[in-house]
PDB file of N, CA and C in Angstrom:
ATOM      1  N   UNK A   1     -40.979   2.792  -1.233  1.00  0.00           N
ATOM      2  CA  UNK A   1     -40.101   2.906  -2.372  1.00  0.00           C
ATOM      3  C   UNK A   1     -39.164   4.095  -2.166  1.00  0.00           C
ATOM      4  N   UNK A   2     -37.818   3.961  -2.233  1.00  0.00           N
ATOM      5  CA  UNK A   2     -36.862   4.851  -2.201  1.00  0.00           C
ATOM      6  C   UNK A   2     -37.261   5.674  -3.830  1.00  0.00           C
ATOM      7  N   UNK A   3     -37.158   7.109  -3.428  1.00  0.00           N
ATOM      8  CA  UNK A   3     -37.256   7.833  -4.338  1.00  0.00           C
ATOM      9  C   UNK A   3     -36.157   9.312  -4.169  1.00  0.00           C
ATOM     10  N   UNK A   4     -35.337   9.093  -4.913  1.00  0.00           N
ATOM     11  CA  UNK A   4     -33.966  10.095  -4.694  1.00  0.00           C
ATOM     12  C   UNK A   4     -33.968  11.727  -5.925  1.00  0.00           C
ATOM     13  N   UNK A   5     -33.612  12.719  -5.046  1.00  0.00           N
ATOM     14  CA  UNK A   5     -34.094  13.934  -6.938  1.00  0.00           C
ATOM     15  C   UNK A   5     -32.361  13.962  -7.704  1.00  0.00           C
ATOM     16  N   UNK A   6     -32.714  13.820  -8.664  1.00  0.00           N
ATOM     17  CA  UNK A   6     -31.283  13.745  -9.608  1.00  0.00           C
ATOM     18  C   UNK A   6     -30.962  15.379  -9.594  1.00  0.00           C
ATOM     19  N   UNK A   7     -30.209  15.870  -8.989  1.00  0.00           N
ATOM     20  CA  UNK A   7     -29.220  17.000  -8.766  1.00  0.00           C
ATOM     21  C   UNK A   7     -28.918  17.637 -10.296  1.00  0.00           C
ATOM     22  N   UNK A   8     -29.164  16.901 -11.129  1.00  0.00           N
ATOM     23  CA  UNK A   8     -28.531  17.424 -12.828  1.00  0.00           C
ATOM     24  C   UNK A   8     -29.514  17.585 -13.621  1.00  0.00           C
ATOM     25  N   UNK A   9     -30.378  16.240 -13.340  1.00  0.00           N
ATOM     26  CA  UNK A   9     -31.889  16.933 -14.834  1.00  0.00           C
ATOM     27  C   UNK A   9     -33.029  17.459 -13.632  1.00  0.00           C
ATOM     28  N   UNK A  10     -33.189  17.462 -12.058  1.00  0.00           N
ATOM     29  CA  UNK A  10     -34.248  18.046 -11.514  1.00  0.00           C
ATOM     30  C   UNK A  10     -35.391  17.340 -11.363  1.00  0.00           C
ATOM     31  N   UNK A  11     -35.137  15.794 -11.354  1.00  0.00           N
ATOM     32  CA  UNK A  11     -36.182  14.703 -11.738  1.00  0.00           C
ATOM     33  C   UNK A  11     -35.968  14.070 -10.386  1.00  0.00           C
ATOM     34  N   UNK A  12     -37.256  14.054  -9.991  1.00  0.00           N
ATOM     35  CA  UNK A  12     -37.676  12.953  -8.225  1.00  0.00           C
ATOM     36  C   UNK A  12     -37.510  11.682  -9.286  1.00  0.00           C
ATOM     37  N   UNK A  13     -36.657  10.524  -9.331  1.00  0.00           N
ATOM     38  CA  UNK A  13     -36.461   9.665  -9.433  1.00  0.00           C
ATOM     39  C   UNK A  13     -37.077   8.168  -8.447  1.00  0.00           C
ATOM     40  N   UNK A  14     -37.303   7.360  -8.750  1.00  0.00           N
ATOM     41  CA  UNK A  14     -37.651   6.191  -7.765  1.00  0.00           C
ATOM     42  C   UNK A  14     -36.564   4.819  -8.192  1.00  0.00           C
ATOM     43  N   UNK A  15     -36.508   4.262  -7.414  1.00  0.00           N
ATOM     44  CA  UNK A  15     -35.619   3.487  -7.203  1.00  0.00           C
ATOM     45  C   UNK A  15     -34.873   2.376  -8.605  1.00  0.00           C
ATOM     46  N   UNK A  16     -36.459   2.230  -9.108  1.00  0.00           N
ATOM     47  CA  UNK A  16     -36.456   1.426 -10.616  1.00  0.00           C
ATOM     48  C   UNK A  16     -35.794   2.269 -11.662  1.00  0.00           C
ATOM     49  N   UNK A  17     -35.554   3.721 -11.528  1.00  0.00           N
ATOM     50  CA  UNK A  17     -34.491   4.233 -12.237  1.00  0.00           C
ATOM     51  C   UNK A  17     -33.396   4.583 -12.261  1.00  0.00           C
ATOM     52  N   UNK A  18     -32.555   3.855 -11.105  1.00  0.00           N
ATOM     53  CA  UNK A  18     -32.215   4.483 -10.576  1.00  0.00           C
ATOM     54  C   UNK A  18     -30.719   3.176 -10.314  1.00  0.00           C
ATOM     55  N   UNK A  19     -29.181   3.583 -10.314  1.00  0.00           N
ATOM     56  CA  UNK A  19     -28.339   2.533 -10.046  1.00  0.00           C
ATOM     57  C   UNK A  19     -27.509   2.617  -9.050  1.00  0.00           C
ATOM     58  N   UNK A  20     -28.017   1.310  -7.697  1.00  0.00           N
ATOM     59  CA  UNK A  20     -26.735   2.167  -6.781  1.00  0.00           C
ATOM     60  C   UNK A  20     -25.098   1.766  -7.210  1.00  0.00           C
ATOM     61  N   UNK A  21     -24.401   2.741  -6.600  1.00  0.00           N
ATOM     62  CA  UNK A  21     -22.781   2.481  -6.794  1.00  0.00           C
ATOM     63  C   UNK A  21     -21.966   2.343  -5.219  1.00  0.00           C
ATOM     64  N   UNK A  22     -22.941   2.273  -4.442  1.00  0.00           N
ATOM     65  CA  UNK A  22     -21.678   1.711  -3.339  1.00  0.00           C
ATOM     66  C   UNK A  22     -21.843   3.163  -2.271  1.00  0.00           C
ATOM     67  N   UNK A  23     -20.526   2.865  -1.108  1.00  0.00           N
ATOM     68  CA  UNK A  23     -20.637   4.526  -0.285  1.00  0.00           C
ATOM     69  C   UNK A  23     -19.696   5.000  -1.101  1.00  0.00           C
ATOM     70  N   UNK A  24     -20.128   6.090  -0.560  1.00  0.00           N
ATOM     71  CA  UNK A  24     -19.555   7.726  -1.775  1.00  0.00           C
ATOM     72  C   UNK A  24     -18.498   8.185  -0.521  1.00  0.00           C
ATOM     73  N   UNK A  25     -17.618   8.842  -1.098  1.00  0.00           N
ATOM     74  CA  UNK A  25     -16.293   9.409  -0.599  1.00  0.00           C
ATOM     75  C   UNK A  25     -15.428   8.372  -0.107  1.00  0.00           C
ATOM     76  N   UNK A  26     -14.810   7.895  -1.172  1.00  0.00           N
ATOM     77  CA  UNK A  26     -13.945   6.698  -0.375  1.00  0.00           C
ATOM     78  C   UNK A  26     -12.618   7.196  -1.163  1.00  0.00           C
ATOM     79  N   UNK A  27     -11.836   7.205  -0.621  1.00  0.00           N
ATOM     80  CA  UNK A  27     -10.163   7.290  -1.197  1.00  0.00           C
ATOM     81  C   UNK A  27      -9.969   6.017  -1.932  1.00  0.00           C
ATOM     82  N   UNK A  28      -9.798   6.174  -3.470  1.00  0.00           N
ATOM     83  CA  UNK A  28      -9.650   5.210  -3.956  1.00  0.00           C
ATOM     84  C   UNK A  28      -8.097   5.092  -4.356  1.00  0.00           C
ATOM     85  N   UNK A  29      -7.738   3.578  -4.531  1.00  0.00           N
ATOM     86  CA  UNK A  29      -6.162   2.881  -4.438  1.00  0.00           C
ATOM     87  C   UNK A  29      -6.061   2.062  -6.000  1.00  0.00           C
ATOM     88  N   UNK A  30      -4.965   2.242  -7.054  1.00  0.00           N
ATOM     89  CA  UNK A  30      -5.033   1.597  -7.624  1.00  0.00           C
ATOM     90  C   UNK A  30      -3.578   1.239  -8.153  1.00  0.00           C
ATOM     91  N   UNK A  31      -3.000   1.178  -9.239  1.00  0.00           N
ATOM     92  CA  UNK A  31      -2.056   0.963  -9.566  1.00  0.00           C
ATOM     93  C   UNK A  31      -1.137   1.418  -9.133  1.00  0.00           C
ATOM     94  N   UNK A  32      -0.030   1.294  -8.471  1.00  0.00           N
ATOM     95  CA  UNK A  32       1.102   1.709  -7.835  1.00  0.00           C
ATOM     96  C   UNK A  32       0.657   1.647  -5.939  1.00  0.00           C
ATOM     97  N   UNK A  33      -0.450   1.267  -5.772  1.00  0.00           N
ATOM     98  CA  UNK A  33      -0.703   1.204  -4.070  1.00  0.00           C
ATOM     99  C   UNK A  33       0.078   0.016  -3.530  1.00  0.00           C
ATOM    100  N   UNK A  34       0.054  -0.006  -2.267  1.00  0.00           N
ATOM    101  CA  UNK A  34       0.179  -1.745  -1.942  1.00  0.00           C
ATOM    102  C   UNK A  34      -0.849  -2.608  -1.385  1.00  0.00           C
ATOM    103  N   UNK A  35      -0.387  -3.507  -1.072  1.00  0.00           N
ATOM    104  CA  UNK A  35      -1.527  -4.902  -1.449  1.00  0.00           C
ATOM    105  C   UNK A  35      -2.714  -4.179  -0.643  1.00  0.00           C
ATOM    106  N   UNK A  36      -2.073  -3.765   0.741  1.00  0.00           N
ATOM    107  CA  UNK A  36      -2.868  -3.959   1.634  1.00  0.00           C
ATOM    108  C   UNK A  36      -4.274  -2.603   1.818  1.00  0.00           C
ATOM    109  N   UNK A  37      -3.849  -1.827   0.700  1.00  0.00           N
ATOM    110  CA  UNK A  37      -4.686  -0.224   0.278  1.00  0.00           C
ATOM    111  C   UNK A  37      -5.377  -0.744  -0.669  1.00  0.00           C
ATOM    112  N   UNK A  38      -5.212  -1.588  -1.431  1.00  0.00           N
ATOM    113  CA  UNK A  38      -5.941  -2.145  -2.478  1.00  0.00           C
ATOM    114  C   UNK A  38      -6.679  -2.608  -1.907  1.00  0.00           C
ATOM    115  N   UNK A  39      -6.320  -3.973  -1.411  1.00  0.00           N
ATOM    116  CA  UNK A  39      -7.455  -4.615  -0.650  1.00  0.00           C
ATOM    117  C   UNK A  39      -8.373  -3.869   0.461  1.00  0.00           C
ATOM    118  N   UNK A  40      -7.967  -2.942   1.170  1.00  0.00           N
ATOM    119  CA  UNK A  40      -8.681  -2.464   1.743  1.00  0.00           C
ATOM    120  C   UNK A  40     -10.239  -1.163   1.065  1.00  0.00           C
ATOM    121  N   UNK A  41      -9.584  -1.330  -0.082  1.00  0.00           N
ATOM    122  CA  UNK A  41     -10.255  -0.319  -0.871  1.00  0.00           C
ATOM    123  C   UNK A  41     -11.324  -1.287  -2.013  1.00  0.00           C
ATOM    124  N   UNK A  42     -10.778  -2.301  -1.402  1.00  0.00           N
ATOM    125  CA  UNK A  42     -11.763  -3.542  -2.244  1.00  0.00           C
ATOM    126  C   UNK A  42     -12.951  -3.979  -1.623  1.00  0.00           C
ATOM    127  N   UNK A  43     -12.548  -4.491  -0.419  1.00  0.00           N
ATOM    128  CA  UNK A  43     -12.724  -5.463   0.135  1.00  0.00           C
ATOM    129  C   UNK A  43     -13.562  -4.912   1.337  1.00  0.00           C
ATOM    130  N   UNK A  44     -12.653  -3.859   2.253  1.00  0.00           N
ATOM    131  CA  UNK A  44     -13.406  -3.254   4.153  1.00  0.00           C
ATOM    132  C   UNK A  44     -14.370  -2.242   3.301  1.00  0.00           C
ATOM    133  N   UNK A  45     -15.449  -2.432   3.232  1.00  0.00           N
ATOM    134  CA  UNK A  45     -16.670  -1.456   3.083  1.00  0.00           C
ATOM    135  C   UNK A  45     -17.226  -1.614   4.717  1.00  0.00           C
ATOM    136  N   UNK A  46     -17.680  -0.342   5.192  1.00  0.00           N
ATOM    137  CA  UNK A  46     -18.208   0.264   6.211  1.00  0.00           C
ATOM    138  C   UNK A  46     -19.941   0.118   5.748  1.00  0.00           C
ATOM    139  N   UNK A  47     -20.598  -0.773   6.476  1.00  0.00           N
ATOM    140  CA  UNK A  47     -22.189  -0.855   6.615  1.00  0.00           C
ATOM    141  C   UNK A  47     -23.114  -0.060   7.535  1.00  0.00           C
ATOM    142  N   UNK A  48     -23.167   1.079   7.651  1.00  0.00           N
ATOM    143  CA  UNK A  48     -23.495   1.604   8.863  1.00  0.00           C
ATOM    144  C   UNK A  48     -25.308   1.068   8.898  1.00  0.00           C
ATOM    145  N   UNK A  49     -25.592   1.421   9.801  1.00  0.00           N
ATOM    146  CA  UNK A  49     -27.170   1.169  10.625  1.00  0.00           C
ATOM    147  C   UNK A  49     -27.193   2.544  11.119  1.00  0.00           C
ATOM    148  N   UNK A  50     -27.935   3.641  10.151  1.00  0.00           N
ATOM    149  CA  UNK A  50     -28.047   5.468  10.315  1.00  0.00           C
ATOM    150  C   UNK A  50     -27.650   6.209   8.745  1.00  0.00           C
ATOM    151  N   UNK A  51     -26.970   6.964   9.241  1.00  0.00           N
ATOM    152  CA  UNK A  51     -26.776   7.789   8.455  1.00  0.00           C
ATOM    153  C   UNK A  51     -25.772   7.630   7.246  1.00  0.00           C
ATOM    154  N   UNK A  52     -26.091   7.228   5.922  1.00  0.00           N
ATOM    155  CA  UNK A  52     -24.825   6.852   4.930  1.00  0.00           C
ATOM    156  C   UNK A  52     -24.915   7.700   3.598  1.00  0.00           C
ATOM    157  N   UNK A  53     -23.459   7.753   3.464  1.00  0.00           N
ATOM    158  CA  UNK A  53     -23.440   8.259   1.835  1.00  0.00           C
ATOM    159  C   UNK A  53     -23.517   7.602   1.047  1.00  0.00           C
ATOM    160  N   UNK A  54     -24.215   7.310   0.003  1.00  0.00           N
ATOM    161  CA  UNK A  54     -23.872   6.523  -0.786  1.00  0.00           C
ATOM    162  C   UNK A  54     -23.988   7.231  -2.672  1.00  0.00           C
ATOM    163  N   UNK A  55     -23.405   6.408  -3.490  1.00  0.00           N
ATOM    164  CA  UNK A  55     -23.328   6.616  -4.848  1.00  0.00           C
ATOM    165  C   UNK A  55     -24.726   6.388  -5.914  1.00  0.00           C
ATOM    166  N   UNK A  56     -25.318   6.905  -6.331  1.00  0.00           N
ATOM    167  CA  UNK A  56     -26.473   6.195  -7.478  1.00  0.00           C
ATOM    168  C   UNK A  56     -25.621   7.222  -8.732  1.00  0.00           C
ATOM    169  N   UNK A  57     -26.866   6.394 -10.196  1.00  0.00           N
ATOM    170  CA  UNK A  57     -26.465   6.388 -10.956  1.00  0.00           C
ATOM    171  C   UNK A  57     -27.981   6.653 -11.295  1.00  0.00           C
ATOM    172  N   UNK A  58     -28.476   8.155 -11.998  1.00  0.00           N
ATOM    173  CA  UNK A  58     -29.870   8.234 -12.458  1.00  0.00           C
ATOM    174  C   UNK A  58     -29.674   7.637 -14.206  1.00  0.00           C
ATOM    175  N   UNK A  59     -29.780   6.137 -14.169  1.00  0.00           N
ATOM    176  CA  UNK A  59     -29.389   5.062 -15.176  1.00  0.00           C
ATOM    177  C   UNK A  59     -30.634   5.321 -16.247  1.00  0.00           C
ATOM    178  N   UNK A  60     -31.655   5.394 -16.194  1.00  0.00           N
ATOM    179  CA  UNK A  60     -33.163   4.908 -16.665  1.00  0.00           C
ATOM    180  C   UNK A  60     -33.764   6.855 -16.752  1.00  0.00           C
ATOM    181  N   UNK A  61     -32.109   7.695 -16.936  1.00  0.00           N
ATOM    182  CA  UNK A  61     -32.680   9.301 -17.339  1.00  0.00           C
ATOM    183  C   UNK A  61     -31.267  10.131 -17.774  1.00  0.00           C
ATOM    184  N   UNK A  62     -31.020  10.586 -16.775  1.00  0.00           N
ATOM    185  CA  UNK A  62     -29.615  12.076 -17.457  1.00  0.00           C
ATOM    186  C   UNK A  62     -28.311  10.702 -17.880  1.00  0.00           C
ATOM    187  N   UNK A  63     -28.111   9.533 -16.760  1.00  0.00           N
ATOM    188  CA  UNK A  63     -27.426   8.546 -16.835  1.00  0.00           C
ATOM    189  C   UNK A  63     -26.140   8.878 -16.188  1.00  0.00           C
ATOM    190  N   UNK A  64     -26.258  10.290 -15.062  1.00  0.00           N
ATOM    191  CA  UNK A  64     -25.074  10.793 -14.552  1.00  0.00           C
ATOM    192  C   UNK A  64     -25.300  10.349 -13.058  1.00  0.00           C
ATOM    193  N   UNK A  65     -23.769  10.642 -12.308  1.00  0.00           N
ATOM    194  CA  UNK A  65     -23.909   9.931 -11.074  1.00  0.00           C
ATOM    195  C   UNK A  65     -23.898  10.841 -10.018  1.00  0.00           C
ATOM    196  N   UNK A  66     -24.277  10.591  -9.076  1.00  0.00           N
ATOM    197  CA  UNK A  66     -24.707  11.678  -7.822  1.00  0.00           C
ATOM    198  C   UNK A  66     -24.663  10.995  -6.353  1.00  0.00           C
ATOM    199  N   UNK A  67     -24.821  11.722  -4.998  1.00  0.00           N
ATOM    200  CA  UNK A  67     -24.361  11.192  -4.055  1.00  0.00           C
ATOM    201  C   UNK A  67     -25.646  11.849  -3.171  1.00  0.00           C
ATOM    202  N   UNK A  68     -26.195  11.197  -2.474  1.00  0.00           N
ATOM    203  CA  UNK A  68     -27.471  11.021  -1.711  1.00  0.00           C
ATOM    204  C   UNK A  68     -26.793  10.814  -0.421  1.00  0.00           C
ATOM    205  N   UNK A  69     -27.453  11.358   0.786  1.00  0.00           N
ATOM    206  CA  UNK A  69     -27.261  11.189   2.041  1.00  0.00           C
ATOM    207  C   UNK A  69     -28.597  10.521   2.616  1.00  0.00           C
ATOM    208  N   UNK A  70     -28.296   9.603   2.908  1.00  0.00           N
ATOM    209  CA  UNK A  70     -29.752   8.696   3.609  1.00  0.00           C
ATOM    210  C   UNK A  70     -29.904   7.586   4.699  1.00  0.00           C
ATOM    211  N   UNK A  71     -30.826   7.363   6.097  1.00  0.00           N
ATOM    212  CA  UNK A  71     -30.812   7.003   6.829  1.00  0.00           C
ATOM    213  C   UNK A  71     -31.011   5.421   6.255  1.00  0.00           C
ATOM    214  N   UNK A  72     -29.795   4.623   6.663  1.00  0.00           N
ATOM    215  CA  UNK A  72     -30.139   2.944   6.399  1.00  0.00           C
ATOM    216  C   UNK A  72     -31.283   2.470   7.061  1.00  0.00           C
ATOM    217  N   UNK A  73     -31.727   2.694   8.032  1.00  0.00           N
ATOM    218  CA  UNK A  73     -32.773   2.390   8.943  1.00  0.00           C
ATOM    219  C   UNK A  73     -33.919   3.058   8.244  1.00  0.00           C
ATOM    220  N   UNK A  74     -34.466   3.806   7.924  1.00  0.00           N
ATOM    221  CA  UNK A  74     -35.650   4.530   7.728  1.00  0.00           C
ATOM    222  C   UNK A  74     -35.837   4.271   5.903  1.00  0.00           C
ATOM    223  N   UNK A  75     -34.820   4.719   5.450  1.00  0.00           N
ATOM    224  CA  UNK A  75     -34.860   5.214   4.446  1.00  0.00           C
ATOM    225  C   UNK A  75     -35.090   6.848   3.839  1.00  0.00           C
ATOM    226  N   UNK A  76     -35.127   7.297   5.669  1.00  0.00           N
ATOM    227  CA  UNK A  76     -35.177   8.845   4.911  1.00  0.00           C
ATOM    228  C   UNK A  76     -33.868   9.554   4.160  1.00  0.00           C
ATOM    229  N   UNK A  77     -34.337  10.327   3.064  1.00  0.00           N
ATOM    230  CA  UNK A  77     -33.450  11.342   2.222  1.00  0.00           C
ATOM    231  C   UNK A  77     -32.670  12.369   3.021  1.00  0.00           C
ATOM    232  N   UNK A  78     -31.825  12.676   2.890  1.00  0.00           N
ATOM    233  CA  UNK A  78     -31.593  13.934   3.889  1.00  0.00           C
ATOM    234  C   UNK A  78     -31.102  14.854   2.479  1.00  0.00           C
ATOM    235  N   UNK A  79     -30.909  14.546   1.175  1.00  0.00           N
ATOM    236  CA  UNK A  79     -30.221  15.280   0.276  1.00  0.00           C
ATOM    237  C   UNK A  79     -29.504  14.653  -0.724  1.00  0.00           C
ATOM    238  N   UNK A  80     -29.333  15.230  -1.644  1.00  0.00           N
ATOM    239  CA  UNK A  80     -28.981  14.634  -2.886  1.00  0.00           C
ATOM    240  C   UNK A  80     -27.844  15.783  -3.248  1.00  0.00           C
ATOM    241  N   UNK A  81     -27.029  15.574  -3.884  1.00  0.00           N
ATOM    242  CA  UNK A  81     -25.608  16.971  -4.859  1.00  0.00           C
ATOM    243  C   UNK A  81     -25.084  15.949  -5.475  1.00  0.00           C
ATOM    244  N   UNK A  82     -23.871  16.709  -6.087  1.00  0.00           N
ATOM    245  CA  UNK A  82     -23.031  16.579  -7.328  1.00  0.00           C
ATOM    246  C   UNK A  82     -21.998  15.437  -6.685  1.00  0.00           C
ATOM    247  N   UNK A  83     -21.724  14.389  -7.871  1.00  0.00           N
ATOM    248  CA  UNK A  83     -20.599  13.587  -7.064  1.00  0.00           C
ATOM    249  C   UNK A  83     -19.098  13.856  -7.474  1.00  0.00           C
ATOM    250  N   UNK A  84     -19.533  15.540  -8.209  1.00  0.00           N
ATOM    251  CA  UNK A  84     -18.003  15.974  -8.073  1.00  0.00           C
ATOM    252  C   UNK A  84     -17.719  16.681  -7.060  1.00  0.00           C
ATOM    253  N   UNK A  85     -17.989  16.819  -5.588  1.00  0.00           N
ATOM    254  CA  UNK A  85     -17.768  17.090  -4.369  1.00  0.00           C
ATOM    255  C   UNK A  85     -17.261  16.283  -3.315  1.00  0.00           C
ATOM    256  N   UNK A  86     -16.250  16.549  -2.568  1.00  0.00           N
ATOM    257  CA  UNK A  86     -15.672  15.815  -1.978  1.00  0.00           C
ATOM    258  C   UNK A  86     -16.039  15.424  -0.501  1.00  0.00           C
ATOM    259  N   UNK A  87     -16.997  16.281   0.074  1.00  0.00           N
ATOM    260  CA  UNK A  87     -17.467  16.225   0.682  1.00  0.00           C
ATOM    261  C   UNK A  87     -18.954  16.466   0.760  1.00  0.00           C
ATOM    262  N   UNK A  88     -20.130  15.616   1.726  1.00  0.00           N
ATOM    263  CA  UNK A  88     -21.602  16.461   1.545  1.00  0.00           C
ATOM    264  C   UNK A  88     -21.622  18.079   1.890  1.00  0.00           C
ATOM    265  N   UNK A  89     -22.607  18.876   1.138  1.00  0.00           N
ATOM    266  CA  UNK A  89     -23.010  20.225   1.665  1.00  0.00           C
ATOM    267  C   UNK A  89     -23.419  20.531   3.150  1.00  0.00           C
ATOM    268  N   UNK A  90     -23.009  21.978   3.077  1.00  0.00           N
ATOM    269  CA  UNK A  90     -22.774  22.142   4.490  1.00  0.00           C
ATOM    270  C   UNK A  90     -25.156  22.169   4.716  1.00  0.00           C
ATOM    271  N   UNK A  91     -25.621  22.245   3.904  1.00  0.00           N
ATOM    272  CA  UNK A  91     -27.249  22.103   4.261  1.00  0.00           C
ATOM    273  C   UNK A  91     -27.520  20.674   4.466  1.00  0.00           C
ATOM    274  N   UNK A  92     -26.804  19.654   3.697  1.00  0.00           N
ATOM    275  CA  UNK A  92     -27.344  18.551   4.125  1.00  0.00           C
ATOM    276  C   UNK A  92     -26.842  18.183   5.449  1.00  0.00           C
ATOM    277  N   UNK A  93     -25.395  18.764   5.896  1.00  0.00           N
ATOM    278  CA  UNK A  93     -24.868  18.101   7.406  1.00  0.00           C
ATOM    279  C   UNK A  93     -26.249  18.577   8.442  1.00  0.00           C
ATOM    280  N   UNK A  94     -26.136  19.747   8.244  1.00  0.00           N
ATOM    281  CA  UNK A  94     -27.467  20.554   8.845  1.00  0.00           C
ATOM    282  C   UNK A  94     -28.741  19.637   8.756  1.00  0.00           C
ATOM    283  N   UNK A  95     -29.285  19.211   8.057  1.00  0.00           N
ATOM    284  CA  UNK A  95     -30.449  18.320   7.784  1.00  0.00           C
ATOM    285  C   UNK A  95     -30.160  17.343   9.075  1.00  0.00           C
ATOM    286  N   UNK A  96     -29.028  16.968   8.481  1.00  0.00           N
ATOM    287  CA  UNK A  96     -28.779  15.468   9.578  1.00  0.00           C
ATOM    288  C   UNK A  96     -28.579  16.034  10.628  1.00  0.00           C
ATOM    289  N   UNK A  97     -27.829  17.034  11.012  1.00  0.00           N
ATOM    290  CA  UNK A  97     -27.388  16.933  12.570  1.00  0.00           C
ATOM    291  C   UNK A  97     -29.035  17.428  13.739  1.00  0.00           C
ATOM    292  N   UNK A  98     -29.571  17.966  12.727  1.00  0.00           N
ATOM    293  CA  UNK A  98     -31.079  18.263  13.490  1.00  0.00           C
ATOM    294  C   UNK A  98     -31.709  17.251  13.834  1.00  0.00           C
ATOM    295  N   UNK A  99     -31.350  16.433  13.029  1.00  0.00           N
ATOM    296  CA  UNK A  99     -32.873  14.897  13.381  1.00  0.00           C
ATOM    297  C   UNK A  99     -31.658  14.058  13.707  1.00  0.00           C
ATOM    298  N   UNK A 100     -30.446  14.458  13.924  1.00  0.00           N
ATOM    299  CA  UNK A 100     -29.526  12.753  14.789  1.00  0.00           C
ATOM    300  C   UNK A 100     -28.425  13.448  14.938  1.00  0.00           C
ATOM    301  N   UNK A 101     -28.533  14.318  16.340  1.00  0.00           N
ATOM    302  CA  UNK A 101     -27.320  14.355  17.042  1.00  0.00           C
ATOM    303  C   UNK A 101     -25.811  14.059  17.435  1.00  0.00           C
ATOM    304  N   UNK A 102     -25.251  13.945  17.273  1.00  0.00           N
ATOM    305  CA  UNK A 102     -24.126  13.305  17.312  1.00  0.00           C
ATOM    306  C   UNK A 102     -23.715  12.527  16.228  1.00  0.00           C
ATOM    307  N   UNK A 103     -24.288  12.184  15.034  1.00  0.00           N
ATOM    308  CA  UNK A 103     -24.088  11.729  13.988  1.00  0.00           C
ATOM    309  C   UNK A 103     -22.503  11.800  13.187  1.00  0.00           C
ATOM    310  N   UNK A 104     -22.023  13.359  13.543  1.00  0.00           N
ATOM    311  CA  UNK A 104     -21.116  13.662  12.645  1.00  0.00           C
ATOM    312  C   UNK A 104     -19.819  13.368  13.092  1.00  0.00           C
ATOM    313  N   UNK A 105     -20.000  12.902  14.611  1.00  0.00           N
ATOM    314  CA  UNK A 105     -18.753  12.405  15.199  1.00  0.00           C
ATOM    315  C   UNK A 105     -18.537  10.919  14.117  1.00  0.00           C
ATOM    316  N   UNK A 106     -19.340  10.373  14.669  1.00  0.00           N
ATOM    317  CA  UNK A 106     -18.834   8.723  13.810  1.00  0.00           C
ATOM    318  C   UNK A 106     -18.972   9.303  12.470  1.00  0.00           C
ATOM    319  N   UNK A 107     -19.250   9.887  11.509  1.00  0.00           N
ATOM    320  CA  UNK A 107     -18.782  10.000  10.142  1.00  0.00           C
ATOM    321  C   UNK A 107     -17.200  10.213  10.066  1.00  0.00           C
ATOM    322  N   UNK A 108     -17.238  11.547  11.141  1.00  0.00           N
ATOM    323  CA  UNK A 108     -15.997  11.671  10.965  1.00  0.00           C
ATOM    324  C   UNK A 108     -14.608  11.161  11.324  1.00  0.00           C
ATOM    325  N   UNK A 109     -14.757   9.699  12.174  1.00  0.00           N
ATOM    326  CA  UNK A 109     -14.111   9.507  12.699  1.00  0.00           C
ATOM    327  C   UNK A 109     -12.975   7.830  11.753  1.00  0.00           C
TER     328      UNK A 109
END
């Protein structure tokens, strides 16, 4: 069972409380973009197999949203923060780059 800690009320959460929202840090496109930023902002989601950001929603407690760093393969946590940050913390890159090397090239690329 995926179990993520909500960054705002301090609560180890498990999955049944929990709402995902998709990967986290995406440049979003809306009114005034063109077709093809829209759609791409619709439509090309990136599935990785490793290391992903993604969005939850602690739905079933504070009901605020937050951004988790976690291995698709394993399911390990590497960290949880605020999803008013634009980027992950420089402790969680650290987390990851110790247990998966080279990781931060393909994020960043």
């Amino acid at each position: 069972m995926l179990i993520l800690h909500c960054p705002y009320c301090g609560v180890d959460a498990d999955e049944t409380e929990l709402a995902p929202g998709g990967e986290a840090h995406l440049k979003r496109f809306g009114p005034g973009s063109s077709d093809a930023e829209f759609e791409a902002y619709l439509f090309q989601r990136e599935n990785p197999k490793g290391v992903h950001f993604e969005r939850w929603r602690h739905a079933n407690g504070c009901g605020k949203w937050f951004h988790a760093a976690r291995c698709t393969t394993t399911n390990e946590v590497f960290g949880t923060y605020s999803a008013q940050v634009t980027e992950p913390p420089r402790d969680i890159h650290d987390k990851i780059t110790g247990k998966r090397p080279g990781w931060l090239s393909r994020w960043l690329s």
